[in-house]
PDB file of N, CA and C in Angstrom:
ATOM      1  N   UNK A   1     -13.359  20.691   1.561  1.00  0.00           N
ATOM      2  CA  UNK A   1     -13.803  19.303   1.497  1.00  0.00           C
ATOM      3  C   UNK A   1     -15.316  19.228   1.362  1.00  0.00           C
ATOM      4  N   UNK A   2     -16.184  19.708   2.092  1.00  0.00           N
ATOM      5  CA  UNK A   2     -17.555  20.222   1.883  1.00  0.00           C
ATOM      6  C   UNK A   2     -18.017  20.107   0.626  1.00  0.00           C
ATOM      7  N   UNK A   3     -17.356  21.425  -0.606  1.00  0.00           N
ATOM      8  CA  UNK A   3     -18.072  21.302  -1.537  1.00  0.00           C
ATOM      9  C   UNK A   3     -16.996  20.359  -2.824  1.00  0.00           C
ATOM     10  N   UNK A   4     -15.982  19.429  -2.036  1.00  0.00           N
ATOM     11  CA  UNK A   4     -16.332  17.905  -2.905  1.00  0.00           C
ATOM     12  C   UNK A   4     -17.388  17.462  -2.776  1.00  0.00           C
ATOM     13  N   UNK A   5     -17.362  17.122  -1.255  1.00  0.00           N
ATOM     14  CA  UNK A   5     -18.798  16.076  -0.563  1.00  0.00           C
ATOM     15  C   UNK A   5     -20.184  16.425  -1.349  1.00  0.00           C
ATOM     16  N   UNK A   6     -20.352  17.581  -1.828  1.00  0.00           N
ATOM     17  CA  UNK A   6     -21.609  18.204  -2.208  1.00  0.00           C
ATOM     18  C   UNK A   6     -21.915  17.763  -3.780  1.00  0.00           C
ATOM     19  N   UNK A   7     -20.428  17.921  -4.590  1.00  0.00           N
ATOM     20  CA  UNK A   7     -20.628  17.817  -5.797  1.00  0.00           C
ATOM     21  C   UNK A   7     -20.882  16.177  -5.891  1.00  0.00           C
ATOM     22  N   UNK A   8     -20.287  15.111  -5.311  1.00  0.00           N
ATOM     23  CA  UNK A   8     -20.363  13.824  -5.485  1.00  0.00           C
ATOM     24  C   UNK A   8     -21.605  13.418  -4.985  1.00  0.00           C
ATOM     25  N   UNK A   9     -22.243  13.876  -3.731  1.00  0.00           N
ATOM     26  CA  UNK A   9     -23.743  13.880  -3.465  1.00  0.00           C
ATOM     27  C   UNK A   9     -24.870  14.073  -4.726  1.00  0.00           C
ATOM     28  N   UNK A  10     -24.376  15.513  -5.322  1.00  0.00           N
ATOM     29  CA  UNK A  10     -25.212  16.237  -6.065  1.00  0.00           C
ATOM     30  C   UNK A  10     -25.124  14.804  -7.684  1.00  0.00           C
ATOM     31  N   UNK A  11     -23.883  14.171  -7.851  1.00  0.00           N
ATOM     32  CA  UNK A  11     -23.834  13.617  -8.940  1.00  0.00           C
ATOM     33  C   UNK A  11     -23.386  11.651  -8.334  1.00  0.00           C
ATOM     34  N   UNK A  12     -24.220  11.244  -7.068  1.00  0.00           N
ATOM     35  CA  UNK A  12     -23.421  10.526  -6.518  1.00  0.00           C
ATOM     36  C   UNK A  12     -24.342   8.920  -7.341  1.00  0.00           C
ATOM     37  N   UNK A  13     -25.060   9.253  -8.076  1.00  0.00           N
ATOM     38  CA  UNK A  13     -25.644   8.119  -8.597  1.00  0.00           C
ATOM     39  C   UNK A  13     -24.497   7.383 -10.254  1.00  0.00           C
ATOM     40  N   UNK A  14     -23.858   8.694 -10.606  1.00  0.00           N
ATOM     41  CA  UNK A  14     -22.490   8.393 -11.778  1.00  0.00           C
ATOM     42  C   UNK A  14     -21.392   8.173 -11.387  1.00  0.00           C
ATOM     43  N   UNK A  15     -20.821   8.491 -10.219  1.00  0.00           N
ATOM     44  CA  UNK A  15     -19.976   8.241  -9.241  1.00  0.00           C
ATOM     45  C   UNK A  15     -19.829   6.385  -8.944  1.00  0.00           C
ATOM     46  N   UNK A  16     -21.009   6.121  -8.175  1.00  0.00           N
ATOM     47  CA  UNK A  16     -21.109   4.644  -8.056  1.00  0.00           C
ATOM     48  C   UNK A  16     -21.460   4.123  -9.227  1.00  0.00           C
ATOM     49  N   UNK A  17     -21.763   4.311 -10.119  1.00  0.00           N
ATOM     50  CA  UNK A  17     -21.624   3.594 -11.391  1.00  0.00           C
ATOM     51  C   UNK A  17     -20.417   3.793 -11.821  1.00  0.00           C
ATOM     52  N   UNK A  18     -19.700   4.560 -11.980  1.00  0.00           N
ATOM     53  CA  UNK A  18     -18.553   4.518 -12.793  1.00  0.00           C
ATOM     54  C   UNK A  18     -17.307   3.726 -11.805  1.00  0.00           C
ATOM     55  N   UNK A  19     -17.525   3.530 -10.351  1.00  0.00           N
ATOM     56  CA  UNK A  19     -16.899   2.481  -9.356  1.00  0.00           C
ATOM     57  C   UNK A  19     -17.442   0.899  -9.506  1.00  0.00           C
ATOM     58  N   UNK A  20     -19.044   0.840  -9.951  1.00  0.00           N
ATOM     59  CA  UNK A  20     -19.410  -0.493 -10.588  1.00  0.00           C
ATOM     60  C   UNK A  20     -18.671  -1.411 -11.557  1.00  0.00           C
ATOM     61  N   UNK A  21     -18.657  -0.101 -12.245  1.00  0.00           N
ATOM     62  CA  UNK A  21     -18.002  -0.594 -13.658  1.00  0.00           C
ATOM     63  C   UNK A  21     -16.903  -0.826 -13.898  1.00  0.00           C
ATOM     64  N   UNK A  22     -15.750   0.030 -12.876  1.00  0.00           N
ATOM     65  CA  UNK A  22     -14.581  -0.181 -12.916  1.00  0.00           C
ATOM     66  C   UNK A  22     -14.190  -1.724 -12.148  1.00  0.00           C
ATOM     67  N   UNK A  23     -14.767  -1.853 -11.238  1.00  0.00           N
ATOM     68  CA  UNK A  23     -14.663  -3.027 -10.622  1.00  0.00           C
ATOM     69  C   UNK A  23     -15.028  -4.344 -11.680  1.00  0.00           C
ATOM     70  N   UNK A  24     -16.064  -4.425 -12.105  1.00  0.00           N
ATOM     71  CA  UNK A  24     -16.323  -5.116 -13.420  1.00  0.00           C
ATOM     72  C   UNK A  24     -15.431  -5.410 -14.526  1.00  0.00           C
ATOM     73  N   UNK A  25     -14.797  -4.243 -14.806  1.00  0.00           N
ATOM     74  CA  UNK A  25     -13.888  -4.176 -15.662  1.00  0.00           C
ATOM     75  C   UNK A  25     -12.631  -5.359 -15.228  1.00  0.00           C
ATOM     76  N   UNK A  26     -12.244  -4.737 -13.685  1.00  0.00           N
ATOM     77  CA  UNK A  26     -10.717  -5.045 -13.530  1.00  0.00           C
ATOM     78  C   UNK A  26     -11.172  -6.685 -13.446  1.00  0.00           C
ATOM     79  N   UNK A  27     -12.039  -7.121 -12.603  1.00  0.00           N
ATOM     80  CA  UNK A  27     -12.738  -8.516 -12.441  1.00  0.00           C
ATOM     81  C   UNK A  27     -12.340  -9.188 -13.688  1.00  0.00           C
ATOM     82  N   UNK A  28     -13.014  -8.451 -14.854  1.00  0.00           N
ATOM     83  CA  UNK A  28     -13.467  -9.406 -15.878  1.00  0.00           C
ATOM     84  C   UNK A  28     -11.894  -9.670 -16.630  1.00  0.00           C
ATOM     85  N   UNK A  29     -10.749  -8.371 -16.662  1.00  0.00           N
ATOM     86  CA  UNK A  29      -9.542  -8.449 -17.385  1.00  0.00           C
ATOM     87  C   UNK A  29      -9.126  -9.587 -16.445  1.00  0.00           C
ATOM     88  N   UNK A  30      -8.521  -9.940 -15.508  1.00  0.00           N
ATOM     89  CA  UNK A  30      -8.150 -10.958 -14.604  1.00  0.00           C
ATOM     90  C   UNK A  30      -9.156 -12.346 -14.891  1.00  0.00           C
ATOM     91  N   UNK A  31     -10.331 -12.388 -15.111  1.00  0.00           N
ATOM     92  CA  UNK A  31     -10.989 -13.545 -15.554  1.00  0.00           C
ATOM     93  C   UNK A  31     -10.483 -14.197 -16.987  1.00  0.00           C
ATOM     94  N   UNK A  32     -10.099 -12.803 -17.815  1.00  0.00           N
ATOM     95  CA  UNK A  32      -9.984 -13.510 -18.920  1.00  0.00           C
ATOM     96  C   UNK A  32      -8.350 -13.427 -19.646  1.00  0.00           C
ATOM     97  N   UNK A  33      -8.042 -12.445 -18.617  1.00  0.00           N
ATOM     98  CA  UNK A  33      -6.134 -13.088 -18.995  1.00  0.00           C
ATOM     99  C   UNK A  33      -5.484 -13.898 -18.324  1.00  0.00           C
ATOM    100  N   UNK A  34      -5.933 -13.922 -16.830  1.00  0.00           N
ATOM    101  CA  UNK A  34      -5.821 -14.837 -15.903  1.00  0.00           C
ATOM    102  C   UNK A  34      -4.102 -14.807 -15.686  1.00  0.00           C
ATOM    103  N   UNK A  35      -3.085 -15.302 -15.530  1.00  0.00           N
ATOM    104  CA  UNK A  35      -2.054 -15.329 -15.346  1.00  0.00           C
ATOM    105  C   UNK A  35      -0.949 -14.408 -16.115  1.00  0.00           C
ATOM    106  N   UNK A  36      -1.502 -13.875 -17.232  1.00  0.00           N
ATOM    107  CA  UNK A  36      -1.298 -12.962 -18.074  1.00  0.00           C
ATOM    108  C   UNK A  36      -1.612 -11.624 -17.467  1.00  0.00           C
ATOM    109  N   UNK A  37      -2.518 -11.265 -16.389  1.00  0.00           N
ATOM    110  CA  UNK A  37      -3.030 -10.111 -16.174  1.00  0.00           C
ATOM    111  C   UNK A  37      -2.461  -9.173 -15.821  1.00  0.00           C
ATOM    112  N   UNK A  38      -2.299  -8.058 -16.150  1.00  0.00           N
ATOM    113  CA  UNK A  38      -1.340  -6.603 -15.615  1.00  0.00           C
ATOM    114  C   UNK A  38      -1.658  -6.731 -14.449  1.00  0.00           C
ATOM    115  N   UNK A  39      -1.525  -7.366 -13.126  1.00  0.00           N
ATOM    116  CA  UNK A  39      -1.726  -7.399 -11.808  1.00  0.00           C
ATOM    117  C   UNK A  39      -1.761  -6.233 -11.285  1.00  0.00           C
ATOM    118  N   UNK A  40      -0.629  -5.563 -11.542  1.00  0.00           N
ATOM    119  CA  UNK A  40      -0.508  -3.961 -10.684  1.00  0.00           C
ATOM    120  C   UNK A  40      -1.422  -2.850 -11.281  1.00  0.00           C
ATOM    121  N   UNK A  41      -1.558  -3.153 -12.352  1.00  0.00           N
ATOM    122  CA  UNK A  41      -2.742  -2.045 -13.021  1.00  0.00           C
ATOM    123  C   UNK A  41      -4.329  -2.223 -12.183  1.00  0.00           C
ATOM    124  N   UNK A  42      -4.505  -3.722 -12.192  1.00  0.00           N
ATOM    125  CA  UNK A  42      -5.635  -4.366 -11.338  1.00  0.00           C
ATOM    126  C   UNK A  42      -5.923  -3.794  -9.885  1.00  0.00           C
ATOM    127  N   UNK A  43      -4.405  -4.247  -9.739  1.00  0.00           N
ATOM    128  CA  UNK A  43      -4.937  -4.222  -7.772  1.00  0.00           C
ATOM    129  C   UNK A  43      -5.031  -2.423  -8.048  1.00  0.00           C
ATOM    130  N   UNK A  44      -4.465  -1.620  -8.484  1.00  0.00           N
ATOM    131  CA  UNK A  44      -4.332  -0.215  -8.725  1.00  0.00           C
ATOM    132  C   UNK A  44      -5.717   0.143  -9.115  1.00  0.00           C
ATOM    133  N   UNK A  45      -6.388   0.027 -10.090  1.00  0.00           N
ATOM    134  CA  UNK A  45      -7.454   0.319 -10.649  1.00  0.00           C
ATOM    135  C   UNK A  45      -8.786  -0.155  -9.547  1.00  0.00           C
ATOM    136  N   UNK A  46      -8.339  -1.137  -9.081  1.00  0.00           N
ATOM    137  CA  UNK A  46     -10.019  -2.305  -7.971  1.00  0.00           C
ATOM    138  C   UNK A  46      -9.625  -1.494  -6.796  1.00  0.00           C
ATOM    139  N   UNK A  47      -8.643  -0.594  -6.309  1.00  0.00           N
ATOM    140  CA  UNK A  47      -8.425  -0.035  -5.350  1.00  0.00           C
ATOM    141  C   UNK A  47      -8.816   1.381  -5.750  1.00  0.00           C
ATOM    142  N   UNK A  48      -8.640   2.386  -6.294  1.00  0.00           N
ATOM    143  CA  UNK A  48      -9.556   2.974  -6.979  1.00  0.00           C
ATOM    144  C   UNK A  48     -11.181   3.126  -7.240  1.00  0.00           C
ATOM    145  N   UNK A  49     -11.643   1.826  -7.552  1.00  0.00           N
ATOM    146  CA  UNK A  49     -12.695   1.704  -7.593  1.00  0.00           C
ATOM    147  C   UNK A  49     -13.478   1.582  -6.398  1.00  0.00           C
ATOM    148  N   UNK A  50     -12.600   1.380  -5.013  1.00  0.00           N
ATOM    149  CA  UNK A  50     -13.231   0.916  -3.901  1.00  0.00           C
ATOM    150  C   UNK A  50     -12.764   2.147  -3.315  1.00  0.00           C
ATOM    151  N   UNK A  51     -11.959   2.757  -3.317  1.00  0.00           N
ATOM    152  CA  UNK A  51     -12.222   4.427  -2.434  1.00  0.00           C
ATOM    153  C   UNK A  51     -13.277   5.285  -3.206  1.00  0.00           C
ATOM    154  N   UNK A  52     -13.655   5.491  -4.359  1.00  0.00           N
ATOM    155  CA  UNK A  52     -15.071   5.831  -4.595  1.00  0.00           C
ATOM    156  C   UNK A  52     -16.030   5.413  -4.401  1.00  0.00           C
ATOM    157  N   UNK A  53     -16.238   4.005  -4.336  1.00  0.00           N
ATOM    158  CA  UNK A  53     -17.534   3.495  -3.640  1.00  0.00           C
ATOM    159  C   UNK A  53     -17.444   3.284  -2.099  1.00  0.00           C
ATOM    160  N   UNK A  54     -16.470   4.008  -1.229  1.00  0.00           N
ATOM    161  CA  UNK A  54     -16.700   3.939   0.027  1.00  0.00           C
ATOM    162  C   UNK A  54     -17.185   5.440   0.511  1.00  0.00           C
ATOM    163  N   UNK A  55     -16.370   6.374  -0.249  1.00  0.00           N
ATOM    164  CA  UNK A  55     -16.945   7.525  -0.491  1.00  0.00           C
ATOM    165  C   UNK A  55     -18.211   7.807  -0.652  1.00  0.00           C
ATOM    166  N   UNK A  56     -18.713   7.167  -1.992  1.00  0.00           N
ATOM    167  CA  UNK A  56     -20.216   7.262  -2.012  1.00  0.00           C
ATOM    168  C   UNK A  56     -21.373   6.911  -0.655  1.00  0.00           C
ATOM    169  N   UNK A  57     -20.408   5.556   0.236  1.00  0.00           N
ATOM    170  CA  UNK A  57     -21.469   5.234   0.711  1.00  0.00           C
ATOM    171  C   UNK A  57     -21.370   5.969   2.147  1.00  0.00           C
ATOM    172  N   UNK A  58     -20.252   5.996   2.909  1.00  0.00           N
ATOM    173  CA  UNK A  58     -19.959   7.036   3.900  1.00  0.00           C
ATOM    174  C   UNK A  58     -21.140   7.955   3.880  1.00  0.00           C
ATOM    175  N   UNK A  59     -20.643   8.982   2.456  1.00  0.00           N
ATOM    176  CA  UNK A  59     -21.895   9.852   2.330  1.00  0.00           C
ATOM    177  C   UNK A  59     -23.250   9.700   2.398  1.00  0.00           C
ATOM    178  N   UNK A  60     -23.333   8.387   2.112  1.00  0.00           N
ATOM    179  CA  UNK A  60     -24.796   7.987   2.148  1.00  0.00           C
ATOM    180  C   UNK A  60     -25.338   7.237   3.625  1.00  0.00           C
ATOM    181  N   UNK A  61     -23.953   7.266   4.510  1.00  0.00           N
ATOM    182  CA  UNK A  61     -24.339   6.513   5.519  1.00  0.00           C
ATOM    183  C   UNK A  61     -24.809   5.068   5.753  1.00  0.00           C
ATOM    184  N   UNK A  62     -24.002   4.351   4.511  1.00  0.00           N
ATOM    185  CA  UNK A  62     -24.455   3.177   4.533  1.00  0.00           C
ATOM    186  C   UNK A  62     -23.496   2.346   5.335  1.00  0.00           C
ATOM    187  N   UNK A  63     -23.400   1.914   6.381  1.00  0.00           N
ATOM    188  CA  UNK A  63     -22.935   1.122   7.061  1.00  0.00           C
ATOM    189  C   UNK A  63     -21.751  -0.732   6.670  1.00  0.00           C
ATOM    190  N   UNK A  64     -23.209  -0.753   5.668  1.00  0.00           N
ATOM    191  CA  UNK A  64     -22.913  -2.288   5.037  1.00  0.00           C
ATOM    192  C   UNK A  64     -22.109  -1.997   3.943  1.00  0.00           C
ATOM    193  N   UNK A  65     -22.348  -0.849   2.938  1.00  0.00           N
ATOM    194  CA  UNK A  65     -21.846  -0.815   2.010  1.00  0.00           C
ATOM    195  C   UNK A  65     -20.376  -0.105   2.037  1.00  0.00           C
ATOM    196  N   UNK A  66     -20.033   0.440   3.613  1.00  0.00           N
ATOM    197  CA  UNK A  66     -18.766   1.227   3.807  1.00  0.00           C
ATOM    198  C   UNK A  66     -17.843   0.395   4.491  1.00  0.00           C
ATOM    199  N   UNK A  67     -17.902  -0.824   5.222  1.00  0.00           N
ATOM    200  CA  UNK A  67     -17.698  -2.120   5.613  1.00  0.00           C
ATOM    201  C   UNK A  67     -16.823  -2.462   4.109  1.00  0.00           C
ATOM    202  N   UNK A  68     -18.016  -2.832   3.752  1.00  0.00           N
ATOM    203  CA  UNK A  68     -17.414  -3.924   2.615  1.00  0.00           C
ATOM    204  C   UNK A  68     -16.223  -3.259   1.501  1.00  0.00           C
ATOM    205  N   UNK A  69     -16.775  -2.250   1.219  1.00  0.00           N
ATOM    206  CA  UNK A  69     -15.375  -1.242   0.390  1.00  0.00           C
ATOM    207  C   UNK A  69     -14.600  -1.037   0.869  1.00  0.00           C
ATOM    208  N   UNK A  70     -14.205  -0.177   2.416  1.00  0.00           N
ATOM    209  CA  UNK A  70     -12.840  -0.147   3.164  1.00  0.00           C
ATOM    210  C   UNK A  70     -12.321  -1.401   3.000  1.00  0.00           C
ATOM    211  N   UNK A  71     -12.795  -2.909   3.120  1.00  0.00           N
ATOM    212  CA  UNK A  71     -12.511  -3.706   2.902  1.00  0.00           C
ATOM    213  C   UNK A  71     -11.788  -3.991   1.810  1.00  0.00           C
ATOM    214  N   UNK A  72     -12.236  -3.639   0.778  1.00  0.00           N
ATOM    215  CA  UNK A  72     -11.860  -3.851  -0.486  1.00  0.00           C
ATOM    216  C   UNK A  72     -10.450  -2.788  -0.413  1.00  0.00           C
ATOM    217  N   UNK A  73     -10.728  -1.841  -0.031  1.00  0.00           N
ATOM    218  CA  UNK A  73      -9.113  -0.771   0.008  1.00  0.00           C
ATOM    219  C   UNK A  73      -8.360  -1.664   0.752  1.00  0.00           C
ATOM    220  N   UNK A  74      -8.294  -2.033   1.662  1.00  0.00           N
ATOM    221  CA  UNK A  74      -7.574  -2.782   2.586  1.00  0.00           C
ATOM    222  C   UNK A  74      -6.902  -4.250   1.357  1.00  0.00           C
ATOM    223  N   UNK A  75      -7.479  -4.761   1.199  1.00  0.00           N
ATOM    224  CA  UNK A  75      -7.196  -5.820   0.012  1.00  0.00           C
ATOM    225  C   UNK A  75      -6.365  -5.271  -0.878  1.00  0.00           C
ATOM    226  N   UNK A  76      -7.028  -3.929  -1.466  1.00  0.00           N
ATOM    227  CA  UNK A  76      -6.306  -3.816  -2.874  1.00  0.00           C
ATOM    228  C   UNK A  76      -4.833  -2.464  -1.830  1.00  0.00           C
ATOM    229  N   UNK A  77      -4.568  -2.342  -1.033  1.00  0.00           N
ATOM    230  CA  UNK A  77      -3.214  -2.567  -0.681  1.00  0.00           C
ATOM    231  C   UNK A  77      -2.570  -3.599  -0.396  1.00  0.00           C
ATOM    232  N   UNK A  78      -2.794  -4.863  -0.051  1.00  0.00           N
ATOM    233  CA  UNK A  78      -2.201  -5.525   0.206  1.00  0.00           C
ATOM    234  C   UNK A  78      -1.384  -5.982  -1.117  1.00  0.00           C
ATOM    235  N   UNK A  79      -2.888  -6.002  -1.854  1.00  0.00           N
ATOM    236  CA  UNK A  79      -2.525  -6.913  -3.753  1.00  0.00           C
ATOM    237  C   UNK A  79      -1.508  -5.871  -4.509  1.00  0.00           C
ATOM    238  N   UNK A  80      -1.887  -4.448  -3.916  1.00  0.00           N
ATOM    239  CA  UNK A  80      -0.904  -3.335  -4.469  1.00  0.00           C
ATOM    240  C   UNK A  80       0.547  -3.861  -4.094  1.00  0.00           C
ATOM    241  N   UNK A  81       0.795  -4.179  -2.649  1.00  0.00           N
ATOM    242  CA  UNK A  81       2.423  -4.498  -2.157  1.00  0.00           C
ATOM    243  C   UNK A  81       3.186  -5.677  -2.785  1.00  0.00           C
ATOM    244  N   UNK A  82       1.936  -6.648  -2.905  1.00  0.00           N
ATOM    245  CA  UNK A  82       2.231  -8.009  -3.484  1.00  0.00           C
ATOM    246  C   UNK A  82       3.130  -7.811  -4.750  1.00  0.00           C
ATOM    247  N   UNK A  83       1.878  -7.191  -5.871  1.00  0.00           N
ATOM    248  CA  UNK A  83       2.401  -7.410  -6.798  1.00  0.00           C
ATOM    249  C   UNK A  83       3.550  -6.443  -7.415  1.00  0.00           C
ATOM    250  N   UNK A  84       3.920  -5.055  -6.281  1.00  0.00           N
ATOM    251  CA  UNK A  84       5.708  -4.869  -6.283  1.00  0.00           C
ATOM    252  C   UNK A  84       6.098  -5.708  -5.670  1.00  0.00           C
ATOM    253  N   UNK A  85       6.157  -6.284  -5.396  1.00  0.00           N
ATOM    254  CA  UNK A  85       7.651  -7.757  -4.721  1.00  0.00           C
ATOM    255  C   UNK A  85       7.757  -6.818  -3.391  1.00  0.00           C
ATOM    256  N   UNK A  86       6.566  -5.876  -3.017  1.00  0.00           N
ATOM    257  CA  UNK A  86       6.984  -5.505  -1.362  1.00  0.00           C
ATOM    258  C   UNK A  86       6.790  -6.335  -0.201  1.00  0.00           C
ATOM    259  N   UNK A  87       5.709  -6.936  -0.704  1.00  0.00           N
ATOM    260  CA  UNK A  87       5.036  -7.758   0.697  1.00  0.00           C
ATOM    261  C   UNK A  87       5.040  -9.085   0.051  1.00  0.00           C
ATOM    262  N   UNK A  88       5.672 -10.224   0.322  1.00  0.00           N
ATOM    263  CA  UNK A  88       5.848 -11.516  -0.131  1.00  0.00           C
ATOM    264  C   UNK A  88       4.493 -12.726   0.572  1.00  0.00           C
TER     265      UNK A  88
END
């Protein structure tokens, strides 16, 4: 586990960009298909995007920024259960 932690440190500035962007992404497909939107690809993908940026920040010891992403994992299971017809 170490030398994950090391390599995402060593490259952790493309890491949170490529979790920026994904989040951006899933945001913007849901903005603009709106009721149309692959929901499960979404909550799948924005959940994704938020265990790498909690990762990043853990590592970085950011407090505020590891808050708010677990957060976001927490969400994008819920939106994950939703949108199988698990959790009504």
């Amino acid at each position: 586990m170490n030398s994950i932690n090391l390599f995402i440190l060593k490259h952790i500035r493309v890491f949170e960009m490529v979790g920026v962007l994904m989040r951006i992404f899933s945001f913007s497909l849901v903005s603009w298909l709106g009721p149309g939107s692959p929901f499960m690809f979404v909550w799948v993908f924005n959940t994704m995007d938020a265990i790498i940026l909690s990762w990043c920040s853990i590592l970085k010891k950011d407090r505020a920024y590891t808050t708010l992403n677990v957060f976001w994992i927490m969400v994008g299971v819920v939106g994950i259960l939703r949108a199988g017809n698990i959790l009504r």
